[in-house]
Protein backbone atom coordinates (compact mmCIF):
# COMPACT_ATOMS: atom_id res chain seq x y z
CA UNK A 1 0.00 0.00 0.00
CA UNK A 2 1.41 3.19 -0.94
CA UNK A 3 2.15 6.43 1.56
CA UNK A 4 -0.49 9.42 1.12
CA UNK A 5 0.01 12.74 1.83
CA UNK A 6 -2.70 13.34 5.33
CA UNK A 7 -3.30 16.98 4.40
CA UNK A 8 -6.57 16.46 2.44
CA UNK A 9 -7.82 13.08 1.52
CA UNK A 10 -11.17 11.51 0.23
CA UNK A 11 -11.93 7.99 1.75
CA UNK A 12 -13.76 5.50 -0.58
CA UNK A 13 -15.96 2.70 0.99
CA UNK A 14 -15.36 -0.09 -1.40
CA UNK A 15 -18.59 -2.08 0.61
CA UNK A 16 -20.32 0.29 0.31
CA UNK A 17 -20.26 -0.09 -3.76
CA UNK A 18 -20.99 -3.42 -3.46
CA UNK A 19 -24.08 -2.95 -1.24
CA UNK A 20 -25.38 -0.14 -4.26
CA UNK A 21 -24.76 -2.37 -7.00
CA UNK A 22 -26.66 -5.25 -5.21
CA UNK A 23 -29.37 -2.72 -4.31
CA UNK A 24 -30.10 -1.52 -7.76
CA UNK A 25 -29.79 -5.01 -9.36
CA UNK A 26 -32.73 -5.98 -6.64
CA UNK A 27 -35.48 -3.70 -8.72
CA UNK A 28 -34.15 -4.61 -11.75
CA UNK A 29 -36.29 -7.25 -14.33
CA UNK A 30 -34.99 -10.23 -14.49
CA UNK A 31 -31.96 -10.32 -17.06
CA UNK A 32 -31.43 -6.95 -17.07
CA UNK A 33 -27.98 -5.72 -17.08
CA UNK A 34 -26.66 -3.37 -15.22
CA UNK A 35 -24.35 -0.86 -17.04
CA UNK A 36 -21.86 1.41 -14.71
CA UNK A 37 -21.42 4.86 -15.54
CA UNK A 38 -17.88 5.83 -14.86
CA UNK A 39 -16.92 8.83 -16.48
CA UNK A 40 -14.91 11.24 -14.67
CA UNK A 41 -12.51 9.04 -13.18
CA UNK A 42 -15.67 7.36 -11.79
CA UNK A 43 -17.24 10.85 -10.63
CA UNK A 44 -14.05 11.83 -8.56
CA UNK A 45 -13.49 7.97 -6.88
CA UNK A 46 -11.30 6.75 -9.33
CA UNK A 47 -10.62 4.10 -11.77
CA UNK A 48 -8.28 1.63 -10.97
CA UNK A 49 -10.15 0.37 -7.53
CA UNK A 50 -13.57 1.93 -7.84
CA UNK A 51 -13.97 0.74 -11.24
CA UNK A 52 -12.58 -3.03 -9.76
CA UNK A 53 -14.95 -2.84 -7.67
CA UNK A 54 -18.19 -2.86 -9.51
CA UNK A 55 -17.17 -5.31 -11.64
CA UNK A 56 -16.67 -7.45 -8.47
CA UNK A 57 -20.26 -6.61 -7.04
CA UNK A 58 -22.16 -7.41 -10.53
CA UNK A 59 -22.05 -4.44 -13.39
CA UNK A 60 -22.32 -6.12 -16.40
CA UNK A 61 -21.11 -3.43 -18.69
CA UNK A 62 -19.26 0.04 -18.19
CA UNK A 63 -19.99 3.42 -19.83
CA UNK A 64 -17.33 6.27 -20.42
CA UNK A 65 -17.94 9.63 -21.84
CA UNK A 66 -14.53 8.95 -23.95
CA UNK A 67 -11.35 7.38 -25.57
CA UNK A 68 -8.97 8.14 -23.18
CA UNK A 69 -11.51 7.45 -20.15
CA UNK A 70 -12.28 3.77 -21.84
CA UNK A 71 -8.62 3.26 -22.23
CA UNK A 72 -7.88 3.95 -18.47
CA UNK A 73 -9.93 1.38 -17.49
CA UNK A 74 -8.49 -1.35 -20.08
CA UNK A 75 -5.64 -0.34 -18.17
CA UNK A 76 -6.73 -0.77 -15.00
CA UNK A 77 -7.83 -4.67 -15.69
CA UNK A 78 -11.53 -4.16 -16.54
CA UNK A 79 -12.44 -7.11 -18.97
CA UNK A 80 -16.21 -6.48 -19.64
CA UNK A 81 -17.94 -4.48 -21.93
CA UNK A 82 -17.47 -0.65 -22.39
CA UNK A 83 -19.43 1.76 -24.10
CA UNK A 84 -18.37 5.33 -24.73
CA UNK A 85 -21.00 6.93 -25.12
CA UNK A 86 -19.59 11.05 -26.62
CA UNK A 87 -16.82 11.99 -29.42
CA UNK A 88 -14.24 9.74 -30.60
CA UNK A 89 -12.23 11.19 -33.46
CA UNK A 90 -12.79 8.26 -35.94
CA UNK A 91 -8.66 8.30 -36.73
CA UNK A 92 -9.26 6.42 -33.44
CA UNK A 93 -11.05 3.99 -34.63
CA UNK A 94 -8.51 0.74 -34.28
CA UNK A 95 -7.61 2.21 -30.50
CA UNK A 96 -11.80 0.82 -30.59
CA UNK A 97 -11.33 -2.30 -32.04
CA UNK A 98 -8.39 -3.56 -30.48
CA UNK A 99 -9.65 -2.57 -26.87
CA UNK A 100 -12.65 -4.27 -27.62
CA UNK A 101 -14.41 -1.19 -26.69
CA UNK A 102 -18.16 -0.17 -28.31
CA UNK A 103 -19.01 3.36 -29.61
CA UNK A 104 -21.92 5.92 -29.49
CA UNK A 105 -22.98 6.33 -33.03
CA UNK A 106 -25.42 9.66 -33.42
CA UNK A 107 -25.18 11.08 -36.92
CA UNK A 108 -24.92 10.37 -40.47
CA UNK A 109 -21.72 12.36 -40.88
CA UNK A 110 -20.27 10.44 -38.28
CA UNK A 111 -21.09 6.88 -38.84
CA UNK A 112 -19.46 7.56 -42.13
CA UNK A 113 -16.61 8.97 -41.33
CA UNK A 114 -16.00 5.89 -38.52
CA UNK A 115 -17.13 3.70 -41.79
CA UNK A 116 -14.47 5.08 -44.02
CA UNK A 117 -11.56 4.79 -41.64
CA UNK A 118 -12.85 1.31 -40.23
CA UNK A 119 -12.52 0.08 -44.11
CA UNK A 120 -9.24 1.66 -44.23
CA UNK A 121 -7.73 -0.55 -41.44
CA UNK A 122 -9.70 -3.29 -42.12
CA UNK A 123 -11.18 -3.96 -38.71
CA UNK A 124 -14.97 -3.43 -37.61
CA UNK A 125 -16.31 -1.57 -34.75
CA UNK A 126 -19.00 -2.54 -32.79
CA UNK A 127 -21.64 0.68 -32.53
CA UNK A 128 -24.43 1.76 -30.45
CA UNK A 129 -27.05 4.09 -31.94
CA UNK A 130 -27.85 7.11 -30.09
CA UNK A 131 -31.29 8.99 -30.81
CA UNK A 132 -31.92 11.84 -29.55
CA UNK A 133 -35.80 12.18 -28.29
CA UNK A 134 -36.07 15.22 -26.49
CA UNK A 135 -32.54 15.70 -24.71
CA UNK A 136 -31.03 17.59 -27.66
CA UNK A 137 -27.66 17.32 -27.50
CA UNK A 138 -26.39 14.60 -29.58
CA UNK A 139 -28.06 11.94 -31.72
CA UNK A 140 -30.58 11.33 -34.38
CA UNK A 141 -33.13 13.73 -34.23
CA UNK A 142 -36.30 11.69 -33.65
CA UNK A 143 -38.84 13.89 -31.41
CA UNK A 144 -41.83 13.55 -33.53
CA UNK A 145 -42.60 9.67 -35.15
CA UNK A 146 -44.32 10.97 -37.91
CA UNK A 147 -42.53 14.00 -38.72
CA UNK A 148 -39.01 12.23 -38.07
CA UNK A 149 -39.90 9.26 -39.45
CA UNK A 150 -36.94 9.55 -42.29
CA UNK A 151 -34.50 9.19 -39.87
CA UNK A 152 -35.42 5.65 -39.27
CA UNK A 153 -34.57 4.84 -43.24
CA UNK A 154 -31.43 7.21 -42.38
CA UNK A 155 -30.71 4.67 -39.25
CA UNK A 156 -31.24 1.32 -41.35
CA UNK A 157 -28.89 2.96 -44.10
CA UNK A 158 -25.84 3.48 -41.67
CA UNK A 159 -26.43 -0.25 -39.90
CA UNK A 160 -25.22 -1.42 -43.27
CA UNK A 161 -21.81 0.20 -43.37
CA UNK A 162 -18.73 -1.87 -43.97
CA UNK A 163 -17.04 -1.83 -40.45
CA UNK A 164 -19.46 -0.81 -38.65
CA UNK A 165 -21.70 -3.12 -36.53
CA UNK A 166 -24.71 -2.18 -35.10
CA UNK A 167 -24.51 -3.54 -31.20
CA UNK A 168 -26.93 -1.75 -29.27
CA UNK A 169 -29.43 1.35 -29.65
CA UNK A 170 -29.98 4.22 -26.82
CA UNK A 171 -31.33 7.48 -26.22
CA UNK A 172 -31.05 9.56 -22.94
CA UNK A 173 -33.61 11.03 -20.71
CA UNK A 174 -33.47 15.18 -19.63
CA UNK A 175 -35.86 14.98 -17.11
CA UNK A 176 -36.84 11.67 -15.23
CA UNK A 177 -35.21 12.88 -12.11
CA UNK A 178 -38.16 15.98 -12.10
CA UNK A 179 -41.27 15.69 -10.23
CA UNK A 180 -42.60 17.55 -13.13
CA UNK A 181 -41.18 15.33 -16.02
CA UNK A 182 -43.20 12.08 -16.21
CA UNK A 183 -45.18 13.19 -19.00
CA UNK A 184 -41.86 14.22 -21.13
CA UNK A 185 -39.98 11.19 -19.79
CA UNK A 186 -42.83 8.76 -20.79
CA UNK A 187 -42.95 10.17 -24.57
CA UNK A 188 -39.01 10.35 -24.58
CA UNK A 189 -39.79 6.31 -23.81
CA UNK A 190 -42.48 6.09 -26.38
CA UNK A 191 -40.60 7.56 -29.20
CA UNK A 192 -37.68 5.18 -27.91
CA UNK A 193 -40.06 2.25 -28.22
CA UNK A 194 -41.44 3.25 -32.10
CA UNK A 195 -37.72 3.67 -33.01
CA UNK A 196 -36.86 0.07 -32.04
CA UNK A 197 -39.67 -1.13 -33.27
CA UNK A 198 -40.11 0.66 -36.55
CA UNK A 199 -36.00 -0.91 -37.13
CA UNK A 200 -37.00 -4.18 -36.27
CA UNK A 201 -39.33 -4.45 -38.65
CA UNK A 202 -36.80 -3.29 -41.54
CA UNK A 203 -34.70 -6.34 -40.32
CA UNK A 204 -32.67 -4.50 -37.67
CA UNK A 205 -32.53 -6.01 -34.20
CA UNK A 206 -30.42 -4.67 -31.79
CA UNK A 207 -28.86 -6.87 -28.79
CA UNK A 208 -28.79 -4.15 -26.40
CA UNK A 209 -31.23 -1.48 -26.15
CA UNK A 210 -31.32 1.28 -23.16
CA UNK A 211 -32.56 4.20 -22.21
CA UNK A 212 -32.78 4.27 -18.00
CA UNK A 213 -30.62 6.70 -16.64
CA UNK A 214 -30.39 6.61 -12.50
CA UNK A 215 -33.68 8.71 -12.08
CA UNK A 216 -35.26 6.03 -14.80
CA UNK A 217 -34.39 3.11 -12.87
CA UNK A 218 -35.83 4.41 -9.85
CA UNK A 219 -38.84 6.39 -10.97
CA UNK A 220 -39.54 3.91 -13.98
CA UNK A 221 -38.74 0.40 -13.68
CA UNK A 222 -40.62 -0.36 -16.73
CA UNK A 223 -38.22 1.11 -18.79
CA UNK A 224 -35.64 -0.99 -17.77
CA UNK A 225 -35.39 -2.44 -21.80
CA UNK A 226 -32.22 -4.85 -21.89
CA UNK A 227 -29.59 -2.54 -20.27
CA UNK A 228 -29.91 0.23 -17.68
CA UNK A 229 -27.39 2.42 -17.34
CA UNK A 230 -26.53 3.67 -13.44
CA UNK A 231 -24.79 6.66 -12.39
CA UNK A 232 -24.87 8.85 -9.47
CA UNK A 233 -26.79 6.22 -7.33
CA UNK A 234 -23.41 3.77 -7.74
CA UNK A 235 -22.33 6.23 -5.29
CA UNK A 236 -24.26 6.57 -2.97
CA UNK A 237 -26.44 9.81 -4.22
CA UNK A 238 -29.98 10.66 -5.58
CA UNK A 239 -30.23 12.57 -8.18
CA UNK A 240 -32.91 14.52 -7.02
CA UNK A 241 -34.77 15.36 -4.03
CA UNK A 242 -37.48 13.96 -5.67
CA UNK A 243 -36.84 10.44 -6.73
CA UNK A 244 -38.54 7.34 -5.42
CA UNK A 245 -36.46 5.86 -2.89
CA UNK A 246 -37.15 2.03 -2.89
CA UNK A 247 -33.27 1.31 -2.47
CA UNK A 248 -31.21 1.90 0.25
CA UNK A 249 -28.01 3.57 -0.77
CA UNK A 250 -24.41 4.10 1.07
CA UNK A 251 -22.24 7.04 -0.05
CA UNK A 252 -19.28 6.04 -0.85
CA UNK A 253 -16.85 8.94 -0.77
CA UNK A 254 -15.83 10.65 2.76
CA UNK A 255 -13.74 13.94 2.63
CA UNK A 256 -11.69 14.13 5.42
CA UNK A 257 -8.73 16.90 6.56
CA UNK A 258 -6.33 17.86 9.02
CA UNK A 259 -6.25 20.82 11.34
CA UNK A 260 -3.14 23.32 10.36
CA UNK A 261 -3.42 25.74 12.96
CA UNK A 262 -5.98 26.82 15.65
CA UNK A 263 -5.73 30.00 17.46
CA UNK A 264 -7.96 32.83 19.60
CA UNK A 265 -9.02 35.58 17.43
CA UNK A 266 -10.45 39.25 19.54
CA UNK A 267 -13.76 41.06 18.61
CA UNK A 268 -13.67 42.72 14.99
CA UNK A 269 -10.81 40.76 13.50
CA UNK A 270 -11.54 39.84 9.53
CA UNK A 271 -10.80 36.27 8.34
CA UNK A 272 -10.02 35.56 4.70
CA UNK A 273 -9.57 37.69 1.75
CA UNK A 274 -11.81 40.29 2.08
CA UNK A 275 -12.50 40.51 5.05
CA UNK A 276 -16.73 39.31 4.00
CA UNK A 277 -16.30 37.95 7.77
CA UNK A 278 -15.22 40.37 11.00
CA UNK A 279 -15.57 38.60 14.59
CA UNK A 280 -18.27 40.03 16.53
CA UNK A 281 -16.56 38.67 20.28
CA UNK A 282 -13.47 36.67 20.90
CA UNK A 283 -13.50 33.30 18.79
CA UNK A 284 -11.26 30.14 18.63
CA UNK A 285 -10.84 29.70 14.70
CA UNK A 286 -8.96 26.60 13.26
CA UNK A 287 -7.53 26.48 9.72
CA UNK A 288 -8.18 23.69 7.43
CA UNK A 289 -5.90 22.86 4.36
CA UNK A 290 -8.01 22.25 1.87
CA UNK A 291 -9.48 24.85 -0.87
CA UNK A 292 -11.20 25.64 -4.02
CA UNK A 293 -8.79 24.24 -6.15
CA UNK A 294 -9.05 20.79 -3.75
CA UNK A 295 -12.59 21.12 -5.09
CA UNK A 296 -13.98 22.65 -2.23
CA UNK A 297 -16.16 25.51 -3.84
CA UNK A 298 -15.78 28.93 -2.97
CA UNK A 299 -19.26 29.46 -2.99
CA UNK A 300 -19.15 27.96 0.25
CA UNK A 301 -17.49 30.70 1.75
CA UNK A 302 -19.71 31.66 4.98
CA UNK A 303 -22.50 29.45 4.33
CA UNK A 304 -21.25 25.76 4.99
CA UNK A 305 -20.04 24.05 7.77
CA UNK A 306 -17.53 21.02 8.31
CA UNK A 307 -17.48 18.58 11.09
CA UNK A 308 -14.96 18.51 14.69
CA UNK A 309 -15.97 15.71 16.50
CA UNK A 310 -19.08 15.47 15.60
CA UNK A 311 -19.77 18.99 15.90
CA UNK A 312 -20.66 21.63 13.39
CA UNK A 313 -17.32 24.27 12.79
CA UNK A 314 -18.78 27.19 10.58
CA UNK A 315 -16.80 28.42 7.26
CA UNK A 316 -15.62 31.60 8.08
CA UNK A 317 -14.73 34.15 5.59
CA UNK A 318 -13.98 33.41 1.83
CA UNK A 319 -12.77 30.04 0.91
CA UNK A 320 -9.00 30.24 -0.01
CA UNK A 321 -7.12 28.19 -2.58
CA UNK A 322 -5.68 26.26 -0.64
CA UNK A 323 -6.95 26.73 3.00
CA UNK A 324 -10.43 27.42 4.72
CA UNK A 325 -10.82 29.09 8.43
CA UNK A 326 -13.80 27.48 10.54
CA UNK A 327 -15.25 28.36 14.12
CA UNK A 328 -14.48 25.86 16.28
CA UNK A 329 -15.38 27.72 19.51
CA UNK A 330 -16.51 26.07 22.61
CA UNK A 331 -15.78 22.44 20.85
CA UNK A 332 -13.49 20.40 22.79
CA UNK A 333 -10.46 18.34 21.86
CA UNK A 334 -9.55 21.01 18.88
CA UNK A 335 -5.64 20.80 18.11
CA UNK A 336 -3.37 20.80 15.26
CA UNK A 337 -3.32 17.89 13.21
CA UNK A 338 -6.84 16.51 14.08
CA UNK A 339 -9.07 14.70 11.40
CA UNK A 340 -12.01 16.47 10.81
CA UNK A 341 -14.96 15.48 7.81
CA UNK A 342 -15.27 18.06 5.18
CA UNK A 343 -18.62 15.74 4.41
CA UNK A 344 -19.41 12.24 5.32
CA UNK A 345 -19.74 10.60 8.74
CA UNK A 346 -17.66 11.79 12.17
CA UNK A 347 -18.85 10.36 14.76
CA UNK A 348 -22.76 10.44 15.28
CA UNK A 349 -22.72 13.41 12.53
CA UNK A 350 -23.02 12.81 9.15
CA UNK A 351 -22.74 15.34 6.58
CA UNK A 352 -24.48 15.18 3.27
CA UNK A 353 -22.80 15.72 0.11
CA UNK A 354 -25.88 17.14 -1.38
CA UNK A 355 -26.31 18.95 1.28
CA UNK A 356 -23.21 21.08 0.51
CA UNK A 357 -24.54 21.34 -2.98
CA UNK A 358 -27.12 22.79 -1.84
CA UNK A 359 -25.61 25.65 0.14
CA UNK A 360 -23.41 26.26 -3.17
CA UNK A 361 -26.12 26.06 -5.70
CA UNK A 362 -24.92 22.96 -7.22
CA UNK A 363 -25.48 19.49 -7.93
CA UNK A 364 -24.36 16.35 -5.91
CA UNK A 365 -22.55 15.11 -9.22
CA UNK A 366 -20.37 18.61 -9.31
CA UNK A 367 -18.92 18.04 -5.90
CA UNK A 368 -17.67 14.66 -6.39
CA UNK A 369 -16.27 15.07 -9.85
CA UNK A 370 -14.89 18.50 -8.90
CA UNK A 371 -12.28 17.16 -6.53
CA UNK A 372 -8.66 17.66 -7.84
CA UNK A 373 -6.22 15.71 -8.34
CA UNK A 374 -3.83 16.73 -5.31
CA UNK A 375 -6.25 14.94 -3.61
CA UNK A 376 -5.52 11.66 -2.67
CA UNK A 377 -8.45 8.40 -3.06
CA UNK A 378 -7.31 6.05 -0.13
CA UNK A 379 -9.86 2.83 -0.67
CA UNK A 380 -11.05 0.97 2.58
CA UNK A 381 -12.88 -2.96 2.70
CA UNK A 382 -14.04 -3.44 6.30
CA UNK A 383 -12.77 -0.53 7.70
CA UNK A 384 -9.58 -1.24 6.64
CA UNK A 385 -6.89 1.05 4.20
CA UNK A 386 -6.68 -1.01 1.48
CA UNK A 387 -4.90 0.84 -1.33
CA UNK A 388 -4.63 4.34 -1.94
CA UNK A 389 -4.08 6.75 -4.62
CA UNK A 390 -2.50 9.77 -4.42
CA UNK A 391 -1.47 11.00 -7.89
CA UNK A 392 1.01 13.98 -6.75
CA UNK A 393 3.71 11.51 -5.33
């Protein structure tokens, strides 16, 4: 196990991925797979043992928003399918095949160009149709069945592309995590359904067809189709306030930090650039090294609060770079070099995540993927350090 620098450090409960994955696979149909969504260095709790992980609890497949992010877990021993679901420059196109590693397919233009230089190095590359019903980003445009209903000749035309091999279809829902959304969610599904359909009867069967994001598989287990494809709940989150909650899920990722300094501060003294906060009577203030470009947000500054055994130490002031000052008045035990929780569980206390994305007007998903680098991922089984990962040393 290799040393990590205790200045900042997130902790990553490997058990409790394993008791998500078995908790989403529960209100699943029956042979459904279960596709991991992994992008962003597995949304801040990184590849090599997060990713190990899953595949160890039960995901059947893995999905990556690119090349280099599908590569990096090749690398770091994954063996089952992966799916990348954005942009791959199709000069890329044998780093595909020879990875054994399936791509999002979404226009004309594209599918061509990934035809021409699959021909060109004589390999084939396994492809997954994206349509795009209502999230509008990328994707064939099918929003209306009647009015779009070219696109489906346009789909059938591309299928039959030297190199290219049509694996799976997909589209994405925008709003299944919104209380408001069923209606536009359902259609998304319906158009989704004609699609399929309408290809199937031109001869085109695909073996894996999804559409359930982590809100879908919650709100709408009907939809589950042949794949669904889980994100934010893998770790432990919701994506909304206002999901169904028929699973009970374990977040994974604790942020954790040493005390630098504490000291006494007098009435009227300003903390942090600024000055935004000016002691009103005499305080005990502790400095904690961590900062916005740890991925603690500066919109935080004055409005959050981190954890000192098991008691709640206001931010103080703006949120530095590299530091943050919090009230720790009247808590006992406060000294230089104790572990407090930026978010996660100390003690009794346990600190939400989404909570903190709440103060700074942000989304649980932000948080975790925002954390840098010069943070170091130590991975515990059992309450045990396992591994760790600390990519500055």
């Amino acid at each position: 196990m290799k040393e990590f620098l205790r200045r900042t450090w997130a902790q990553i409960n490997l058990d409790a991925i394993e008791n998500n994955i078995l908790q989403i696979k529960s209100i699943l149909k029956p042979g459904t797979l279960l596709c991991a969504t992994v992008k962003a260095d597995c949304y801040g709790h990184g590849y090599a043992y997060t990713a190990a992980a899953m595949s160890d609890a039960g995901a059947d497949w893995f999905s990556v928003s690119n090349l280099a992010e599908a590569l990096q877990l090749r690398r770091s021993g994954i063996k089952k399918p992966v799916l990348i679901l954005g942009y791959t420059p199709p000069s890329y196109v044998r780093e595909l095949v020879y990875n054994d590693i399936s791509q999002a397919v979404y226009s004309s233009d594209y599918a061509k160009a990934l035809s021409f230089e699959a021909e060109r190095a004589d390999v084939t590359v396994n492809a997954h149709i994206k349509i795009d019903t209502g999230m509008s980003r990328i994707g064939f445009v099918y929003h209306d069945s009647v009015e779009d209903s070219a696109v489906i000749d346009e789909i059938a035309e591309i299928c039959s592309l030297p190199g290219i091999s049509p694996e799976g279809i997909f589209t994405h829902f925008s709003c299944a995590d919104n209380a408001d959304g069923e209606l536009f969610t359902r259609l998304q599904y319906e158009l989704f359904c004609t699609a399929t359909d309408s290809l199937k009867q031109l001869g085109i069967d695909f073996c894996v067809r999804h559409c359930s994001n982590s809100a879908a598989i919650l709100n709408f287990p009907e939809m589950n189709f042949d794949m669904v494809r889980a994100g934010i709940i893998l770790y432990g989150h919701y994506p909304s306030k206002e999901v169904r909650r028929p699973i009970k899920l374990l977040p994974v990722m604790e942020l954790k930090a040493v005390i630098s300094m504490v000291k006494e501060i007098p009435e009227g003294t300003p903390v942090s650039y600024g000055g935004t906060y000016v002691s009103s009577e005499k305080r005990t203030v502790a400095t904690v090294p961590i900062g916005y470009a740890d991925g603690y947000p500066r919109l935080l500054s004055n409005k959050m609060y981190m954890l000192v055994n098991g008691r709640k130490a206001p931010v103080l002031g703006n949120v530095c770079m590299d530091q943050t000052v919090i009230d720790v008045t009247g808590i006992e035990g406060v000294s230089e070099g104790k572990t407090i929780t930026v978010f996660g569980r100390d003690g009794t206390a346990f600190l939400d995540v989404s909570e903190i994305a709440e103060k700074a007007g942000l989304l649980n998903y932000e948080i975790l993927c925002s954390l840098s680098r010069r943070v170091p991922r130590v991975y515990i089984r059992e309450d045990k350090i396992i591994e760790t990962t600390d990519y500055m040393l």
